[in-house]
Protein backbone atom coordinates (compact mmCIF):
# COMPACT_ATOMS: atom_id res chain seq x y z
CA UNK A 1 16.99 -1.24 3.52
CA UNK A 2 13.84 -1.75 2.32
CA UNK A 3 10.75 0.92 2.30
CA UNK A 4 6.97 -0.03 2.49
CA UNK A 5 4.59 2.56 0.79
CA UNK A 6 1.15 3.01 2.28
CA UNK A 7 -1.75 2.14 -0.49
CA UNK A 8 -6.00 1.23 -0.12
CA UNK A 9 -6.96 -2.13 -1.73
CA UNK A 10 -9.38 -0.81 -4.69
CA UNK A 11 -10.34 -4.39 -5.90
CA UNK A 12 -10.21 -7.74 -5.41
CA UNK A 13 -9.61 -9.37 -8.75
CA UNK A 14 -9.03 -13.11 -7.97
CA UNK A 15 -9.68 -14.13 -4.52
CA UNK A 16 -8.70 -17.58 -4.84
CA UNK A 17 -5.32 -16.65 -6.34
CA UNK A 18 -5.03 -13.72 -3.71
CA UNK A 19 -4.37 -10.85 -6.19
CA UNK A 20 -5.85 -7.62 -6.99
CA UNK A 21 -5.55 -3.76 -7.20
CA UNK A 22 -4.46 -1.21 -4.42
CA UNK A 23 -4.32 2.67 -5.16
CA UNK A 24 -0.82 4.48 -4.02
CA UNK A 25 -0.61 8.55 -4.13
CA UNK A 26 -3.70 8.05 -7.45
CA UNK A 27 -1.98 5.17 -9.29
CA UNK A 28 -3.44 2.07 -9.21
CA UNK A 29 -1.49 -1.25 -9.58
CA UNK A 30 -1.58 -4.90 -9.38
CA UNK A 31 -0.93 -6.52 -6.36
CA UNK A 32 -0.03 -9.88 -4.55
CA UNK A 33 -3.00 -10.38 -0.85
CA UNK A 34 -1.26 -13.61 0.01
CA UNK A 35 0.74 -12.38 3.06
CA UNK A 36 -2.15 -11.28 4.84
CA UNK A 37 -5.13 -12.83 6.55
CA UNK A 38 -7.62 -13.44 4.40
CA UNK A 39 -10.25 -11.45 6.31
CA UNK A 40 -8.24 -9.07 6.13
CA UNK A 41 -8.22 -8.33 2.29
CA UNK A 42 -11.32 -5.72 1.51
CA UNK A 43 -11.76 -3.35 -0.48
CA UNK A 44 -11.00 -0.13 1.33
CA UNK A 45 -8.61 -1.65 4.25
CA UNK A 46 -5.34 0.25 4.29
CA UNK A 47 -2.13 -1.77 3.60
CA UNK A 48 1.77 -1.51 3.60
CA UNK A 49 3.58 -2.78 0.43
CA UNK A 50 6.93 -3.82 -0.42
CA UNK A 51 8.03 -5.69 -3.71
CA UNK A 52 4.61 -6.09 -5.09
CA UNK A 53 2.96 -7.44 -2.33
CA UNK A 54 0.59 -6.68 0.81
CA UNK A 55 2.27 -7.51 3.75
CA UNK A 56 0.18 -6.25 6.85
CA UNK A 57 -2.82 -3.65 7.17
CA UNK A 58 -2.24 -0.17 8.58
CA UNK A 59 -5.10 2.08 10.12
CA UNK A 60 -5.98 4.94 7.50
CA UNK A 61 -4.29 7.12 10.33
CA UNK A 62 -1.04 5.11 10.30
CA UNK A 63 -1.33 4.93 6.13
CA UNK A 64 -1.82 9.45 6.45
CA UNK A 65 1.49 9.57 8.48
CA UNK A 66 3.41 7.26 6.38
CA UNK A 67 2.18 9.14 3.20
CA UNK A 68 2.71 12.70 4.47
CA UNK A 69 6.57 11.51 5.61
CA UNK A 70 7.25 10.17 2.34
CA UNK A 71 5.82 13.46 0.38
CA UNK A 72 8.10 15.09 3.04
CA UNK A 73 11.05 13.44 1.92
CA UNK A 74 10.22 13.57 -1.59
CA UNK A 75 10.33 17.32 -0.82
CA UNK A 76 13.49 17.27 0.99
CA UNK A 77 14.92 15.32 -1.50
CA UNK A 78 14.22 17.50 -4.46
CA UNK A 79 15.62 20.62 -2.76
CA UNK A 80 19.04 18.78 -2.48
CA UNK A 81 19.42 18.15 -6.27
């Protein structure tokens, strides 16, 4: 099973080579644009991740959701141990 994380492209550091920088939860990391339409790719646009890489946009109401379920089982998680 594979989980996508929710993150907000911050830059775009090589256009032609499709890579730059999205922010997840305030940490910022390098990251693979190549799966998505090109139009697609700005800074600010909401996007799902998996294994380093973009791999479809989300609307910043879709990205809150996702980010508040993972913080709830981050939560939920923590209580168990």
């Amino acid at each position: 099973m594979c989980l996508g994380t929710p993150g907000q492209i911050v830059e775009i550091a090589d256009a032609e080579k499709q890579f730059g920088r999205v922010e997840v939860s305030g940490v910022t990391r390098p990251m693979y644009f190549g799966m998505l339409e090109p139009e697609a790719v700005q800074i600010g646009t909401w996007v799902l991740i998996n294994a380093g890489m973009a791999i479809n946009t989300l609307e910043a109401s879709e990205a809150s959701q996702l980010l508040r379920f993972l913080e709830d089982l981050e939560r939920q998680f923590e209580e168990v141990q």
